[in-house]
C-alpha atoms as a PDB file:
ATOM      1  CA  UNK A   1     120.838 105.850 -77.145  1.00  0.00           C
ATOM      2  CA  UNK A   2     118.898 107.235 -74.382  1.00  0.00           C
ATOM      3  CA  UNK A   3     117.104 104.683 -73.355  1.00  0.00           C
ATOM      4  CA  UNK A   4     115.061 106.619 -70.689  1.00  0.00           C
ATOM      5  CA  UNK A   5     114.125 103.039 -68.741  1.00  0.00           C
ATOM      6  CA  UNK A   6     112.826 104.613 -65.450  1.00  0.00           C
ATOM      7  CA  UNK A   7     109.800 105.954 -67.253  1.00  0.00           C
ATOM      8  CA  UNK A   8     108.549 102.411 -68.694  1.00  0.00           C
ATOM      9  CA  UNK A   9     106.218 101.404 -65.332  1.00  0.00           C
ATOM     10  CA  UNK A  10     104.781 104.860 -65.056  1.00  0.00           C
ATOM     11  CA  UNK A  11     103.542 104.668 -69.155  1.00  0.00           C
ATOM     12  CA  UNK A  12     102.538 101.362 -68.397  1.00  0.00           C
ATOM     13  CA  UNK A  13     100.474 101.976 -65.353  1.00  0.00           C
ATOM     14  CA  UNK A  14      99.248 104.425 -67.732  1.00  0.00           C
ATOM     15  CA  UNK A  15      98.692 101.567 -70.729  1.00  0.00           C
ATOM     16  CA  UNK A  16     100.586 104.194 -72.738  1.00  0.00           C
ATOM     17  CA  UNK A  17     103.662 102.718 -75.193  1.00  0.00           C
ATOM     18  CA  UNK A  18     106.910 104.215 -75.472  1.00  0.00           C
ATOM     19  CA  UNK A  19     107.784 106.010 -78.466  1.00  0.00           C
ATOM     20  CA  UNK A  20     110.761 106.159 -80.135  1.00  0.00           C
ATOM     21  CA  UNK A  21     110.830 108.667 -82.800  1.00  0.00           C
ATOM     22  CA  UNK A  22     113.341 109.210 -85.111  1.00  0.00           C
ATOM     23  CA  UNK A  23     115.482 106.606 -83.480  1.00  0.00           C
ATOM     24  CA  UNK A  24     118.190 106.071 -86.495  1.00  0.00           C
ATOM     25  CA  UNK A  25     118.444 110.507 -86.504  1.00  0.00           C
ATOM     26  CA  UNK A  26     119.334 113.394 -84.882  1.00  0.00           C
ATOM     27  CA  UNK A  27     121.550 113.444 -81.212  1.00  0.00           C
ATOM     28  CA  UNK A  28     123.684 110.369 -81.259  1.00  0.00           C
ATOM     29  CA  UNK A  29     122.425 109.364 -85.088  1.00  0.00           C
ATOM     30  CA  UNK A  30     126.280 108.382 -85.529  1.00  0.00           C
ATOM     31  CA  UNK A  31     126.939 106.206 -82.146  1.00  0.00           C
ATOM     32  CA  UNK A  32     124.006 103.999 -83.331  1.00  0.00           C
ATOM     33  CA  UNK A  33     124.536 103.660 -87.172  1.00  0.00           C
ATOM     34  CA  UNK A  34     128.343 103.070 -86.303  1.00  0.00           C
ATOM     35  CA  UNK A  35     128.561 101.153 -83.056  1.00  0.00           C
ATOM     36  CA  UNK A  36     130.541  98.226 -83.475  1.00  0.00           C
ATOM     37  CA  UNK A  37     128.086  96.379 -81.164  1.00  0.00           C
ATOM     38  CA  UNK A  38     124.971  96.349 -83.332  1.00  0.00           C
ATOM     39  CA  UNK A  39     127.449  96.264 -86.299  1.00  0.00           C
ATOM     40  CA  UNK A  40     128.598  92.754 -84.937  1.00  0.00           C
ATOM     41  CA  UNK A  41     125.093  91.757 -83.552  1.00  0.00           C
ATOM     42  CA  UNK A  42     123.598  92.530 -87.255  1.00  0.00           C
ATOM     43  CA  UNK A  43     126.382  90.631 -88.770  1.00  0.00           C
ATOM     44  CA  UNK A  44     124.669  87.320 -87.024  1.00  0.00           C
ATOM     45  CA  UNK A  45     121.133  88.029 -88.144  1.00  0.00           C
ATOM     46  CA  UNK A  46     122.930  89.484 -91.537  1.00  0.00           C
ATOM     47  CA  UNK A  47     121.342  92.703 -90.949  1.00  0.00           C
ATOM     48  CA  UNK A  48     122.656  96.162 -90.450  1.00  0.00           C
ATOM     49  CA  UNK A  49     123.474  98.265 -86.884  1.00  0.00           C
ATOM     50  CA  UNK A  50     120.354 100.498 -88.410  1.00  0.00           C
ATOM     51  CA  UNK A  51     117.863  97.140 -88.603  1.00  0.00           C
ATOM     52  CA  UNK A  52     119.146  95.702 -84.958  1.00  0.00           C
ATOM     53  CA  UNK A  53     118.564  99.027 -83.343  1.00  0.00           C
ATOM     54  CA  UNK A  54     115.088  99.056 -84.484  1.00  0.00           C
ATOM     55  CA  UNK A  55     114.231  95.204 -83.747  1.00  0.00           C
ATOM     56  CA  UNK A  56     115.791  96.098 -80.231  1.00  0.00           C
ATOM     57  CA  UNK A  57     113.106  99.004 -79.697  1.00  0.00           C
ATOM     58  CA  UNK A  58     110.382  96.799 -80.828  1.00  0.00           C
ATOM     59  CA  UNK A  59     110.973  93.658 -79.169  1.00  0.00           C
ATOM     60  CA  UNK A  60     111.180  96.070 -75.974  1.00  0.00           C
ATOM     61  CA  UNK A  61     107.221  96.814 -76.835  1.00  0.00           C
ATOM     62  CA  UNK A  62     108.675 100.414 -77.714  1.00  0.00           C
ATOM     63  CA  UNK A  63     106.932 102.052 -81.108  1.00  0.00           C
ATOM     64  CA  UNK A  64     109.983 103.415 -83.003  1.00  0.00           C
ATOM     65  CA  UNK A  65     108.894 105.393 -85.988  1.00  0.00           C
ATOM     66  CA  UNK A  66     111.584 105.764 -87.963  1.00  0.00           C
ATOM     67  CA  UNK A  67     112.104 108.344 -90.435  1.00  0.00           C
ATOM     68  CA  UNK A  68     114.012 108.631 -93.778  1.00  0.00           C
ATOM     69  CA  UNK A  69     113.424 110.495 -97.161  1.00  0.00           C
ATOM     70  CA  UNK A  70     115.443 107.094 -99.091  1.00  0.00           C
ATOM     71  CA  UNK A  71     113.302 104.714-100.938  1.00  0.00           C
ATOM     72  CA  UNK A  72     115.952 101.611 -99.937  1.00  0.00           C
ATOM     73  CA  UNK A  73     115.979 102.728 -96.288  1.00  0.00           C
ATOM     74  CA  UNK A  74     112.487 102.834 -95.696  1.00  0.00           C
ATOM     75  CA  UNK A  75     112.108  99.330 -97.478  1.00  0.00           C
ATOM     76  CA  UNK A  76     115.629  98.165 -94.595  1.00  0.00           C
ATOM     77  CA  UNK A  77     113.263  99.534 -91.863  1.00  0.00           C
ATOM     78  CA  UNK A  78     110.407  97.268 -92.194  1.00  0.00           C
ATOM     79  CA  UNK A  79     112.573  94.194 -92.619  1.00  0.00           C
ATOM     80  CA  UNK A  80     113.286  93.855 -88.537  1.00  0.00           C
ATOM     81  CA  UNK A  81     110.124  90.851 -87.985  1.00  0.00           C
ATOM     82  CA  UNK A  82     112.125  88.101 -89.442  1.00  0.00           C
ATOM     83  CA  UNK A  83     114.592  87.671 -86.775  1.00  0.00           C
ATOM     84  CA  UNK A  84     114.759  87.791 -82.762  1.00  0.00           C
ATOM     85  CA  UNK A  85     117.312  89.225 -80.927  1.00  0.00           C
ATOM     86  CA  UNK A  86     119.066  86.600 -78.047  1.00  0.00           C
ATOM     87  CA  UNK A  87     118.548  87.495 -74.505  1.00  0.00           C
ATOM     88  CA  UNK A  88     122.540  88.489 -74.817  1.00  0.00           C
ATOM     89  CA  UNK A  89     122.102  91.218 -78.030  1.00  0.00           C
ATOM     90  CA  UNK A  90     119.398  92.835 -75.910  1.00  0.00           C
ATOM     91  CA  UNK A  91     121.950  92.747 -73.014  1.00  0.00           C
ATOM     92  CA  UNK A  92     124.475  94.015 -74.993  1.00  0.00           C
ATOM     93  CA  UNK A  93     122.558  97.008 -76.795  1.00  0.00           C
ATOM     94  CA  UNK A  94     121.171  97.653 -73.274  1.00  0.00           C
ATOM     95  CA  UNK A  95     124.722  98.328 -72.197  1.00  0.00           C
ATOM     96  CA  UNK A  96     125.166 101.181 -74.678  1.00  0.00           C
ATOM     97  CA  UNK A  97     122.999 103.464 -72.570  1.00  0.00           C
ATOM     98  CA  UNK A  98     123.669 106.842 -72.829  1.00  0.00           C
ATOM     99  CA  UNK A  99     122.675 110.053 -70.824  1.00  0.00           C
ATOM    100  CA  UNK A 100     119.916 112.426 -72.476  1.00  0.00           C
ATOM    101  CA  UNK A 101     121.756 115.992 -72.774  1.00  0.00           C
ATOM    102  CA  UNK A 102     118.252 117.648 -72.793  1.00  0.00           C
ATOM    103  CA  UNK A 103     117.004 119.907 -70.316  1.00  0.00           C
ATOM    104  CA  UNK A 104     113.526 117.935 -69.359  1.00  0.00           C
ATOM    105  CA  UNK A 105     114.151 115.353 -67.193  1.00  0.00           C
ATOM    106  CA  UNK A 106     112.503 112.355 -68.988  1.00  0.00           C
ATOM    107  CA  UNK A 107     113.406 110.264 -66.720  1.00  0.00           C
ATOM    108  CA  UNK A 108     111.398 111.414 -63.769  1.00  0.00           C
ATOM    109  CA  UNK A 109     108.356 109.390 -62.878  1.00  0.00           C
ATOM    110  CA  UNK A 110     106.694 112.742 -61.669  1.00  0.00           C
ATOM    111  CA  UNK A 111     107.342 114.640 -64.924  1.00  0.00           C
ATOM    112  CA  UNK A 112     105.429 111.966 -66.878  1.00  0.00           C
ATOM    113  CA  UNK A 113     102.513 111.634 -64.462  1.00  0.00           C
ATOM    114  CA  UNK A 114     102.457 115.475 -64.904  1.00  0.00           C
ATOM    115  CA  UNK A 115     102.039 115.070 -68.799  1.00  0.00           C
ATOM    116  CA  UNK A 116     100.110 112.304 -69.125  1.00  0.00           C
ATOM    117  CA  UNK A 117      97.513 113.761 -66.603  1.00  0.00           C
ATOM    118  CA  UNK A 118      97.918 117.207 -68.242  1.00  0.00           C
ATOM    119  CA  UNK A 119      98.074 116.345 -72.164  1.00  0.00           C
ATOM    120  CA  UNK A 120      96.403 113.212 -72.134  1.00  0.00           C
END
């Protein structure tokens, strides 16, 4: 999970969210759905590494959009509002940051003045 934190004042100065989309898929979709962190986090709540993920994003103020094309998985998505993750899960899943391997730097402050001013 790139969690792309240096960018969070500059959207806010902004009153722009976060967006997270297609959290659960795509670079690193196997790191989250099989981390034995969230795994053991979700086990507490009784909820999955998928469901912890996503209640981490929101409770962040972060709009994840998740996206699946299974009935069952859409329906686990929505169930993240009837639980709160301890200061020490957020910790924890904070910990798991990882590097973005993409050539935009996201995390410059600059780069996201530069869009925001340009796009909108």
């Amino acid at each position: 999970m790139a969690q792309q934190n240096d960018i969070q004042p500059v959207l806010a100065e902004h009153d722009t969210k976060m967006m997270a989309w297609g959290p659960l898929g795509g670079q690193g979709a196997e790191g989250v759905i099989k981390s034995p962190v969230l795994a053991e986090i979700g086990a507490q709540y009784n909820k999955s590494a998928a469901q912890v993920a996503l209640r981490w994003l929101t409770q962040r103020g972060i709009v994840a959009i998740p996206k699946s094309t299974h009935k069952e998985r859409m329906e686990q998505n929505f169930k993240i509002f009837d639980f709160r993750l301890s200061g020490a899960d957020m910790q924890a899943i904070a910990a798991l940051n990882q590097q973005d391997a993409g050539f935009v730097n996201f995390h410059d402050p600059q780069f996201v003045k530069y869009l925001i001013e340009t796009y909108g």
